[in-house]
N, C-alpha and C. Protein backbone atom coordinates (compact mmCIF):
# COMPACT_ATOMS: atom_id res chain seq x y z
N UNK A 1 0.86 -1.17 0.00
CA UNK A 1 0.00 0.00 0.00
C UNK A 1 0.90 1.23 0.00
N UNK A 2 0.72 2.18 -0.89
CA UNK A 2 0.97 2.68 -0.76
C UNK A 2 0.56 4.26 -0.69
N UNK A 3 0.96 5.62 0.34
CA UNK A 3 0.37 6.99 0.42
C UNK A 3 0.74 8.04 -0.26
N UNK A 4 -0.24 8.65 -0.61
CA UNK A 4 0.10 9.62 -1.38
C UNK A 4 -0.80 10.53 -1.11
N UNK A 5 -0.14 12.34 -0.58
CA UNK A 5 -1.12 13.00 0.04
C UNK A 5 -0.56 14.53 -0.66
N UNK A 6 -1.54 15.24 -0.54
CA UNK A 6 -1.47 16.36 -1.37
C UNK A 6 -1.11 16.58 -2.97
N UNK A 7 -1.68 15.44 -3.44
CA UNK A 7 -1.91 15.52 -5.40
C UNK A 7 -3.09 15.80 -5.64
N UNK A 8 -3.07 16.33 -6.09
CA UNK A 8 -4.70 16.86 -7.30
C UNK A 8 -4.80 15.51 -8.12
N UNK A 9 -6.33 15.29 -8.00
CA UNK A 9 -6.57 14.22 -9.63
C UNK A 9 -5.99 14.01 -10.84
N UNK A 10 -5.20 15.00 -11.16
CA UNK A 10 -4.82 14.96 -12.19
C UNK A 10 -3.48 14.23 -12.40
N UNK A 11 -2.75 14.44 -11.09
CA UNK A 11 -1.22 14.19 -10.99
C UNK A 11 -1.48 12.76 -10.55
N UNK A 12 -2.28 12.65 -9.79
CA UNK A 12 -2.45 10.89 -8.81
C UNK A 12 -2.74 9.79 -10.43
N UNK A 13 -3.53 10.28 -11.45
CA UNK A 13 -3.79 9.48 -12.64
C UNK A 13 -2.70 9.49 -13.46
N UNK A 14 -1.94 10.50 -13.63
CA UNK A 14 -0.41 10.39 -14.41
C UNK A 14 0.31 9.31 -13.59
N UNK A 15 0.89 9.43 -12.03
CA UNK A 15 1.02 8.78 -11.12
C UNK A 15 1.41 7.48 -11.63
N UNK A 16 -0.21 6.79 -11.70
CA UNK A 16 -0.64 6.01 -11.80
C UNK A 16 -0.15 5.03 -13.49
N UNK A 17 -0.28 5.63 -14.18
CA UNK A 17 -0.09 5.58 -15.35
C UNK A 17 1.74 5.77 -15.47
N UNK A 18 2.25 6.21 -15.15
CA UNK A 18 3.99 6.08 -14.95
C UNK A 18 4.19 4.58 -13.98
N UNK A 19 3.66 4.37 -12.95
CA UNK A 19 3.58 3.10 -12.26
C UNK A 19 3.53 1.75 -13.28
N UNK A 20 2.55 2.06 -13.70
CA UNK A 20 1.93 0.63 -15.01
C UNK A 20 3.55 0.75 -16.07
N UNK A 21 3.86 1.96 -16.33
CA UNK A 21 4.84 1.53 -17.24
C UNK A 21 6.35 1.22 -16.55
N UNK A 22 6.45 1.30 -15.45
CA UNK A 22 7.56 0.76 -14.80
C UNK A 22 7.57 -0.72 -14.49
N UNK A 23 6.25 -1.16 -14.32
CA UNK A 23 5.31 -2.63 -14.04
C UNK A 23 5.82 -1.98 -12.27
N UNK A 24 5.29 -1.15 -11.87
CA UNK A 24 5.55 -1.05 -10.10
C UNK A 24 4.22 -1.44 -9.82
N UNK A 25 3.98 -2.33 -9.54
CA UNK A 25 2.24 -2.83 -8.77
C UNK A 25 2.07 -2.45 -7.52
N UNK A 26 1.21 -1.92 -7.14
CA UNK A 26 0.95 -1.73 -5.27
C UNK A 26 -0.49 -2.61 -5.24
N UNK A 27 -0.64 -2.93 -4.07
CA UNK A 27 -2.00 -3.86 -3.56
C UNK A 27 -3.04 -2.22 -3.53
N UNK A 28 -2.56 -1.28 -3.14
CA UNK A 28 -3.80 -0.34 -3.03
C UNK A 28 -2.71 1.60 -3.20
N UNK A 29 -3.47 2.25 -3.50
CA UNK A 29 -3.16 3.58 -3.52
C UNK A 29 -4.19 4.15 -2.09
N UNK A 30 -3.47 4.76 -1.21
CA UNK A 30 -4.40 5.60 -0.22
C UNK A 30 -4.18 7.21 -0.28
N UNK A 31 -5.39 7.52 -1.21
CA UNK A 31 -5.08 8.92 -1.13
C UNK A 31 -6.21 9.80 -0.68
N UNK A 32 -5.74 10.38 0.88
CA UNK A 32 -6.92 11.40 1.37
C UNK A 32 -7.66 12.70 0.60
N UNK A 33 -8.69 12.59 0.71
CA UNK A 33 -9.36 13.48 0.11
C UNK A 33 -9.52 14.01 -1.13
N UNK A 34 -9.18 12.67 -1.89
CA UNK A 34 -9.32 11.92 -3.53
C UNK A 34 -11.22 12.02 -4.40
N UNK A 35 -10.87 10.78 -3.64
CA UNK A 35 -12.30 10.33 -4.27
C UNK A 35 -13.47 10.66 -4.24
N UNK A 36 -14.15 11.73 -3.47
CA UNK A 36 -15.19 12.58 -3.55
C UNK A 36 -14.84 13.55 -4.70
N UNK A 37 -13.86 14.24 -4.72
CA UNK A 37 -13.57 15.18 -5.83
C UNK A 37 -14.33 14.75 -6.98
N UNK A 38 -14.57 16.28 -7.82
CA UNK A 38 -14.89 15.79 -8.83
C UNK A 38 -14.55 15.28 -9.92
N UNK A 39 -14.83 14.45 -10.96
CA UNK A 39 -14.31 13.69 -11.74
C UNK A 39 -13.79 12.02 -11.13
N UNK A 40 -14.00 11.69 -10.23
CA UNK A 40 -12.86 10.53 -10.14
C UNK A 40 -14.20 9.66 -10.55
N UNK A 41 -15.37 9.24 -9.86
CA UNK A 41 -16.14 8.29 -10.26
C UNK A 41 -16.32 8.04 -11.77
N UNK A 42 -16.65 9.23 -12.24
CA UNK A 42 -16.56 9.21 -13.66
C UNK A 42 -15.27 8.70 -14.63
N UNK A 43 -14.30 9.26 -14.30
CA UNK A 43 -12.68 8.40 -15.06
C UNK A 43 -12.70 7.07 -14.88
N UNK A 44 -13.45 7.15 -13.36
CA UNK A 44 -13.02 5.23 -12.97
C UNK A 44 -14.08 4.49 -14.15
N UNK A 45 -15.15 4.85 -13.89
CA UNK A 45 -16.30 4.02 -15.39
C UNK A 45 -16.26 4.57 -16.36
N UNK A 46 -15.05 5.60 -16.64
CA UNK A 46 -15.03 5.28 -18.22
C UNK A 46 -13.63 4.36 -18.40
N UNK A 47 -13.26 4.07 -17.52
CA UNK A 47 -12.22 3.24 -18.01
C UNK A 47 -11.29 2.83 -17.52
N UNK A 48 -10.79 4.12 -16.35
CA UNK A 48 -9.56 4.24 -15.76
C UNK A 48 -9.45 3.16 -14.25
N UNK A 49 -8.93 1.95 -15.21
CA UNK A 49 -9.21 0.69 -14.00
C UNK A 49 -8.00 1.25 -12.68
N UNK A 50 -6.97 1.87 -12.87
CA UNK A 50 -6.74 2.17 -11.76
C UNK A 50 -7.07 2.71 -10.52
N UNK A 51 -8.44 3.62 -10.94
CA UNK A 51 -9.24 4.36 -9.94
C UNK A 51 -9.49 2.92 -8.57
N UNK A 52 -9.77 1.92 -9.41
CA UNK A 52 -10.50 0.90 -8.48
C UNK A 52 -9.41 0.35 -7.50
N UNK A 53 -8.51 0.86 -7.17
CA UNK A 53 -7.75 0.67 -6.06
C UNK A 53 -6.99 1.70 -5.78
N UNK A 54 -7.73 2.83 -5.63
CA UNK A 54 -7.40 3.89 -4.43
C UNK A 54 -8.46 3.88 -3.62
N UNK A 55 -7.90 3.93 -2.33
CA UNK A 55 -8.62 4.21 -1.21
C UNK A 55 -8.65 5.78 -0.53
N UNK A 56 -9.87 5.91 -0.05
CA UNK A 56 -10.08 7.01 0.31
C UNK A 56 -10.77 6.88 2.05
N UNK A 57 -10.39 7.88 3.00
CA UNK A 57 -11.35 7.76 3.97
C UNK A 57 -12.58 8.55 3.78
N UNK A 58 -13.68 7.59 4.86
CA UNK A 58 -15.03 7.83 4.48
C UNK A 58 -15.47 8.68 5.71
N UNK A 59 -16.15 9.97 5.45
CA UNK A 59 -16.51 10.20 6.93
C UNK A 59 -17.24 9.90 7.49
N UNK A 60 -17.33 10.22 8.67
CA UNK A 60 -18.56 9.41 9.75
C UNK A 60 -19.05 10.08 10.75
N UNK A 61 -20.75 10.22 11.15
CA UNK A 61 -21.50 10.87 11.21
C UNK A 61 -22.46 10.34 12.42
N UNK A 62 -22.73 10.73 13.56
CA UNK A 62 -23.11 9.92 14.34
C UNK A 62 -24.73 9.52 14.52
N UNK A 63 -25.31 10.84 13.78
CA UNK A 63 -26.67 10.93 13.44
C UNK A 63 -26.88 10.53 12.04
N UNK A 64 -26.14 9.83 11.45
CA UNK A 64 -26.30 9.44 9.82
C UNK A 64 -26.94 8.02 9.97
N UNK A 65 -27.63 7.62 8.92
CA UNK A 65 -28.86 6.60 8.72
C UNK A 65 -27.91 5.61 8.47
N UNK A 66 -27.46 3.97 9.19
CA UNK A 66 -26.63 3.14 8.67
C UNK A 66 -27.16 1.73 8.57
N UNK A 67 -27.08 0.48 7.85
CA UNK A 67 -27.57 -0.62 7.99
C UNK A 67 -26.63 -1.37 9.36
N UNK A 68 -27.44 -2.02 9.97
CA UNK A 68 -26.37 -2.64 11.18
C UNK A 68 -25.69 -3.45 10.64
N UNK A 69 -24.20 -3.74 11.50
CA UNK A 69 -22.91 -4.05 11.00
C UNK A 69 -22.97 -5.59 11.09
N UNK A 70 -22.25 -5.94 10.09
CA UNK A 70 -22.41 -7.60 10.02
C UNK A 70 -21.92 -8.40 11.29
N UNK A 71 -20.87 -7.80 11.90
CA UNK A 71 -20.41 -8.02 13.37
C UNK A 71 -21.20 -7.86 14.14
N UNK A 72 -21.51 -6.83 14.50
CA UNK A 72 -21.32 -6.11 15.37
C UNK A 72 -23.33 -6.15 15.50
N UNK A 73 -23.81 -5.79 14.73
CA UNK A 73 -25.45 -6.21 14.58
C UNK A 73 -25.88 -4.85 15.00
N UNK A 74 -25.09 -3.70 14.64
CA UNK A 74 -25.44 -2.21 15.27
C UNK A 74 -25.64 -1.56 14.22
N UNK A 75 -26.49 -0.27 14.01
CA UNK A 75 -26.30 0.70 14.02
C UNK A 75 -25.37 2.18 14.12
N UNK A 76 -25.16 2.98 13.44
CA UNK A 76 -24.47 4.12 13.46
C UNK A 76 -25.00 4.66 15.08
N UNK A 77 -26.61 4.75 15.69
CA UNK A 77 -27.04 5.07 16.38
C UNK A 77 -26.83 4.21 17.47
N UNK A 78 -26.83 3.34 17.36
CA UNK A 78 -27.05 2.11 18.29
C UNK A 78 -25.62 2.32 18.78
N UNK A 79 -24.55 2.42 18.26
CA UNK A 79 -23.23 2.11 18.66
C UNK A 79 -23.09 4.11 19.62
N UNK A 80 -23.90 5.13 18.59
CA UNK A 80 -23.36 5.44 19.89
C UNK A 80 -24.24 5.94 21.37
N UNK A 81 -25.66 5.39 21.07
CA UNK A 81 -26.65 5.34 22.21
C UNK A 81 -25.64 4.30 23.38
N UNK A 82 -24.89 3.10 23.05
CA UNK A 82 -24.07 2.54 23.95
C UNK A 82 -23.14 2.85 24.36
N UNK A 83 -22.12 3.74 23.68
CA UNK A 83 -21.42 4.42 23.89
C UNK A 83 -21.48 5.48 24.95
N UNK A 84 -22.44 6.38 24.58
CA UNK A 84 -22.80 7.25 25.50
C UNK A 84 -23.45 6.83 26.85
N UNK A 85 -23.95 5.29 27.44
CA UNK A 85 -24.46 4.91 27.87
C UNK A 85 -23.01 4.68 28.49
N UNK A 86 -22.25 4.04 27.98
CA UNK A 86 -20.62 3.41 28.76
C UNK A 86 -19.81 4.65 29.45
N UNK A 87 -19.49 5.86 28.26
CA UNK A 87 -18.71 7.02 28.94
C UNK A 87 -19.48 7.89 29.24
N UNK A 88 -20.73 8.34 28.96
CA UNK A 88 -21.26 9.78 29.28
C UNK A 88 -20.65 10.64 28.19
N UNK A 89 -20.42 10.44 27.21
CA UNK A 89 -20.23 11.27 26.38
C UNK A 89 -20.15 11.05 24.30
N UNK A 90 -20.21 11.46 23.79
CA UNK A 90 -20.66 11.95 22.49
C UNK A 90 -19.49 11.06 21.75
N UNK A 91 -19.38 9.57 21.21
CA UNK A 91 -18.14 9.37 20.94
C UNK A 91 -17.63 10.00 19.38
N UNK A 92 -16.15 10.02 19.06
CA UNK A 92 -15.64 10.74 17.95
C UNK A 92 -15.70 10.21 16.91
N UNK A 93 -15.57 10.41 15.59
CA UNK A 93 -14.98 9.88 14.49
C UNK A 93 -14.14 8.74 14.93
N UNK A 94 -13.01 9.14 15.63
CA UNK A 94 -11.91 7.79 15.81
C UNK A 94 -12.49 6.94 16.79
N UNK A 95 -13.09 7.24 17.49
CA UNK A 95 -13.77 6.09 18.46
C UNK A 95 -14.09 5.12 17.82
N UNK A 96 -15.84 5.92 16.51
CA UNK A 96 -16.36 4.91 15.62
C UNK A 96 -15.44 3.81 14.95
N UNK A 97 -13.99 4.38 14.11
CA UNK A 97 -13.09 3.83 13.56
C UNK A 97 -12.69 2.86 14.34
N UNK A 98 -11.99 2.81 15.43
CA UNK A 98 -11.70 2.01 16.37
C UNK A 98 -12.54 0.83 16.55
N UNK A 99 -13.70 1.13 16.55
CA UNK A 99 -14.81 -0.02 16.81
C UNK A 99 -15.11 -0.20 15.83
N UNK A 100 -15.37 -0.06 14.49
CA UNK A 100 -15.01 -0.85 13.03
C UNK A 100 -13.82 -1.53 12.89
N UNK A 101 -13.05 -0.82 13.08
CA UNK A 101 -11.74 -1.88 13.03
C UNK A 101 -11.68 -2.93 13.81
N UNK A 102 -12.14 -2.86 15.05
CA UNK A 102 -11.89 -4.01 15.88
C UNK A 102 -13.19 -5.38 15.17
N UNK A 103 -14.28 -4.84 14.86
CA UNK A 103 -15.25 -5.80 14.49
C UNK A 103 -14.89 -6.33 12.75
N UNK A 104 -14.24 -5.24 11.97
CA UNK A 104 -13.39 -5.72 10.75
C UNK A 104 -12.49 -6.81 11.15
N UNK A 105 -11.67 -7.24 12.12
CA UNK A 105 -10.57 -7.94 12.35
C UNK A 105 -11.31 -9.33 12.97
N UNK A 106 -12.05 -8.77 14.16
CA UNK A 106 -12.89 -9.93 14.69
C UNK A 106 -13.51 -11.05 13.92
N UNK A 107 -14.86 -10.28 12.64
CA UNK A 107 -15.00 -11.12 11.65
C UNK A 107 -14.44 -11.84 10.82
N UNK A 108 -13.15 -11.21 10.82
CA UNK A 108 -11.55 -12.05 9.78
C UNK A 108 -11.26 -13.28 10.72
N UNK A 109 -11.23 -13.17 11.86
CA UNK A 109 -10.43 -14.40 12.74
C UNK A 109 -11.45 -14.71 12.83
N UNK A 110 -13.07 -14.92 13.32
CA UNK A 110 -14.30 -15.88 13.14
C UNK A 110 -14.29 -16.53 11.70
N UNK A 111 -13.82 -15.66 11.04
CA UNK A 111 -14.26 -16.65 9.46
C UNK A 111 -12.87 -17.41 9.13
N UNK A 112 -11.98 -17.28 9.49
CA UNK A 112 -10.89 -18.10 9.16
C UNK A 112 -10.83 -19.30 9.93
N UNK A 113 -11.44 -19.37 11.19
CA UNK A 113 -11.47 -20.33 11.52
C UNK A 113 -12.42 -21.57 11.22
């Protein structure tokens, strides 16, 4: 994996395209505050198969509408009605992350076994 932070769309797809002709493969591109911009969905379906492995972070919202988690069997709300129930207080962005990640990893070691 590899990061790449402060390129414009334009430079991350040249990037990308100098990579392929070196044959340098990465498992993923992580570039913040990429993929909402405009244009990237569109390059990626017209063609530009590299789009499909950059990663972007997603933000997170504590009053936002979510399907409950395959782990975890929660809610965006639910996780932090318990939350707030555990500390007395409003949990963060990284909290949420934290507790995705831990139920991302959990489900990896339940299913491997």
């Amino acid at each position: 994996i590899l990061e790449v932070i402060g390129l414009a769309l334009q430079h991350i797809r040249t990037m990308t395209e100098i990579m392929d002709e070196l044959e340098f493969n990465v498992y993923a591109l992580l570039c913040p505050a990429t993929v909402l911009k405009g244009g990237f969905s569109e390059r990626a379906q017209l063609g530009w198969w590299q789009g499909s492995y950059i990663l972007d972070s997603t933000p997170w919202y504590s009053a936002g509408e979510s399907a409950p988690g395959n782990f975890s069997g929660m809610t965006s709300t639910d996780f932090v009605d318990r939350y707030v129930a555990l500390w007395g207080e409003e949990p963060s962005y990284r909290a949420a992350a934290q507790f995705a990640a831990f139920c991302a990893l959990s489900q990896a070691i339940e299913s491997a076994a």
